[in-house]
C-alpha atoms as a PDB file:
ATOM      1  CA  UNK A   1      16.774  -3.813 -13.138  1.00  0.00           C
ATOM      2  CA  UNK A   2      16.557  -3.634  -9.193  1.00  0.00           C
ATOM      3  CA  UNK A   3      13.036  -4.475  -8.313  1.00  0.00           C
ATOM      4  CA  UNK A   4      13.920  -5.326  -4.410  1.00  0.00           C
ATOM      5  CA  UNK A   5      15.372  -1.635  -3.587  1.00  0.00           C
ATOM      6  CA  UNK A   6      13.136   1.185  -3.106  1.00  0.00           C
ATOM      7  CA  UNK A   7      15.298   3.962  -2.021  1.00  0.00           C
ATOM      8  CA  UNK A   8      15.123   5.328  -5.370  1.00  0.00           C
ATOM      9  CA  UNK A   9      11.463   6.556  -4.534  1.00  0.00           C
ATOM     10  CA  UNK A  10      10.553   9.794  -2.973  1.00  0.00           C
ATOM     11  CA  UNK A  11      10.696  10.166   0.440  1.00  0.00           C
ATOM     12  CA  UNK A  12      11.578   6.198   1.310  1.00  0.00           C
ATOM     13  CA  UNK A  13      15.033   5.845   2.837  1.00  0.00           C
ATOM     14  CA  UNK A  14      17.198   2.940   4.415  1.00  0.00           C
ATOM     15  CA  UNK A  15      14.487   2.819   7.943  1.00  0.00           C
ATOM     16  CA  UNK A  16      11.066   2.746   5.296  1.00  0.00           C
ATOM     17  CA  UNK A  17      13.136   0.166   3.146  1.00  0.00           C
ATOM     18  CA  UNK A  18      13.618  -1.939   5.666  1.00  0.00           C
ATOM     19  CA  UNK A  19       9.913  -1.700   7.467  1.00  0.00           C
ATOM     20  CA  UNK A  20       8.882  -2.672   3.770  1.00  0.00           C
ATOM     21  CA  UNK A  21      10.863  -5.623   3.729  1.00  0.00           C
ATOM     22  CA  UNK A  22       9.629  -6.757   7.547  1.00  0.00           C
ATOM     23  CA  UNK A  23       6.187  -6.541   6.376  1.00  0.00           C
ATOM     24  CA  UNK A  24       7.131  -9.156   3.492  1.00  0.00           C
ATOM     25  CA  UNK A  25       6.919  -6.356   0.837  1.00  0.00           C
ATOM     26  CA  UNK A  26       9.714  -7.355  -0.941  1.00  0.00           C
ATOM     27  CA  UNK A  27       9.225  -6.356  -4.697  1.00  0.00           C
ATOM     28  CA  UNK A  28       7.733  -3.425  -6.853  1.00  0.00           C
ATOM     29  CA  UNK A  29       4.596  -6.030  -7.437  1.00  0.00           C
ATOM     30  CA  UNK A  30       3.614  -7.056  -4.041  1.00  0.00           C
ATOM     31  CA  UNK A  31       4.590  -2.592  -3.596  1.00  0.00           C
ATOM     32  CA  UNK A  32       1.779  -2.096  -5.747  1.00  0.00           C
ATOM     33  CA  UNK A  33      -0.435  -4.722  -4.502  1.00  0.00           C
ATOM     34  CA  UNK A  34      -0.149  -2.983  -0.690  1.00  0.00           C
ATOM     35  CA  UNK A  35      -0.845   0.435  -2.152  1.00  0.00           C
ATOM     36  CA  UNK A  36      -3.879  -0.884  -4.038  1.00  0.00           C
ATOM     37  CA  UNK A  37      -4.888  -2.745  -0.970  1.00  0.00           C
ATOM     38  CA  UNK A  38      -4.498   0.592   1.498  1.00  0.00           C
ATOM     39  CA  UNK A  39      -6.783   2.470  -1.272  1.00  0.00           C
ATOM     40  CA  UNK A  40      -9.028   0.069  -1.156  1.00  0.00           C
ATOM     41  CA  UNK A  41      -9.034   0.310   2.650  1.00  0.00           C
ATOM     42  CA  UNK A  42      -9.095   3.732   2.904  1.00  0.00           C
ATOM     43  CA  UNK A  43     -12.475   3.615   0.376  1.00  0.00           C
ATOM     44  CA  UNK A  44     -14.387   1.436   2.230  1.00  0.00           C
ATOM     45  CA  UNK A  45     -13.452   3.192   5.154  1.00  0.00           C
ATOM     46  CA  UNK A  46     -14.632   6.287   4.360  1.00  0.00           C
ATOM     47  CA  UNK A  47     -17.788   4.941   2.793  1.00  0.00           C
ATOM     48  CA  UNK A  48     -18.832   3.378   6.055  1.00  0.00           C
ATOM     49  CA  UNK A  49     -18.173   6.407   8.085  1.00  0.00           C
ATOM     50  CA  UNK A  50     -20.708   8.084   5.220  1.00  0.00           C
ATOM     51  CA  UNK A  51     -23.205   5.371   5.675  1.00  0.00           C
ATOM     52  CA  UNK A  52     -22.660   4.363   2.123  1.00  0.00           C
ATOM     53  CA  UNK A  53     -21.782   0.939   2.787  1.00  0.00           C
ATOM     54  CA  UNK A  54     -23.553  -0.521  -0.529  1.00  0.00           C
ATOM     55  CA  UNK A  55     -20.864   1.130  -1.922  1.00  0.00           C
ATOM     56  CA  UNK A  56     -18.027  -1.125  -0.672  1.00  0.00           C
ATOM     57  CA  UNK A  57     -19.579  -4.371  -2.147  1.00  0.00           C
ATOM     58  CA  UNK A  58     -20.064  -2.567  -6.172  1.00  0.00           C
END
Protein backbone atom coordinates (compact mmCIF):
# COMPACT_ATOMS: atom_id res chain seq x y z
CA UNK A 1 0.00 0.00 0.00
CA UNK A 2 1.21 3.70 -0.70
CA UNK A 3 1.57 5.32 2.64
CA UNK A 4 3.92 8.35 1.22
CA UNK A 5 1.15 9.73 -1.39
CA UNK A 6 -1.70 11.66 -0.24
CA UNK A 7 -3.40 12.80 -3.30
CA UNK A 8 -5.88 10.20 -2.82
CA UNK A 9 -7.45 12.42 0.05
CA UNK A 10 -10.03 15.05 -0.39
CA UNK A 11 -9.12 18.21 -1.36
CA UNK A 12 -5.01 17.59 -1.21
CA UNK A 13 -3.43 17.83 -4.65
CA UNK A 14 0.22 17.78 -6.15
CA UNK A 15 1.04 21.76 -4.35
CA UNK A 16 -0.54 20.37 -0.57
CA UNK A 17 1.46 17.04 -1.28
CA UNK A 18 4.38 18.58 -1.66
CA UNK A 19 4.05 21.40 1.34
CA UNK A 20 3.40 18.07 3.38
CA UNK A 21 6.48 16.58 2.41
CA UNK A 22 8.63 20.09 3.07
CA UNK A 23 7.31 20.13 6.46
CA UNK A 24 8.85 16.47 6.97
CA UNK A 25 5.31 14.93 6.92
CA UNK A 26 6.15 12.18 4.99
CA UNK A 27 3.80 9.21 5.96
CA UNK A 28 0.05 8.55 6.96
CA UNK A 29 1.57 8.20 10.77
CA UNK A 30 3.52 11.29 11.25
CA UNK A 31 -0.19 12.69 8.94
CA UNK A 32 -1.98 11.73 11.87
CA UNK A 33 0.40 12.77 14.44
CA UNK A 34 0.24 16.65 12.84
CA UNK A 35 -3.54 16.52 12.80
CA UNK A 36 -3.63 15.33 16.42
CA UNK A 37 -1.04 17.89 17.24
CA UNK A 38 -3.12 20.98 15.37
CA UNK A 39 -6.29 19.69 17.54
CA UNK A 40 -4.52 19.78 20.32
CA UNK A 41 -3.38 23.31 19.43
CA UNK A 42 -6.42 24.55 18.43
CA UNK A 43 -7.90 23.24 22.16
CA UNK A 44 -5.65 24.87 24.18
CA UNK A 45 -6.01 27.75 22.16
CA UNK A 46 -9.35 28.28 22.52
CA UNK A 47 -9.33 27.42 26.20
CA UNK A 48 -6.95 30.24 26.92
CA UNK A 49 -8.85 32.76 24.98
CA UNK A 50 -11.92 31.41 27.47
CA UNK A 51 -9.80 31.79 30.49
CA UNK A 52 -10.04 28.11 31.05
CA UNK A 53 -6.51 27.45 31.09
CA UNK A 54 -6.72 24.55 33.88
CA UNK A 55 -8.18 22.96 31.19
CA UNK A 56 -5.10 22.58 28.94
CA UNK A 57 -2.98 20.77 31.66
CA UNK A 58 -6.17 17.78 32.45
Amino acid sequence: MLQQIFLHFHGVGPKTEQKLWEHGIRDWNQLEQAWRNRMLLERCTNNLGRGRAAEIQG
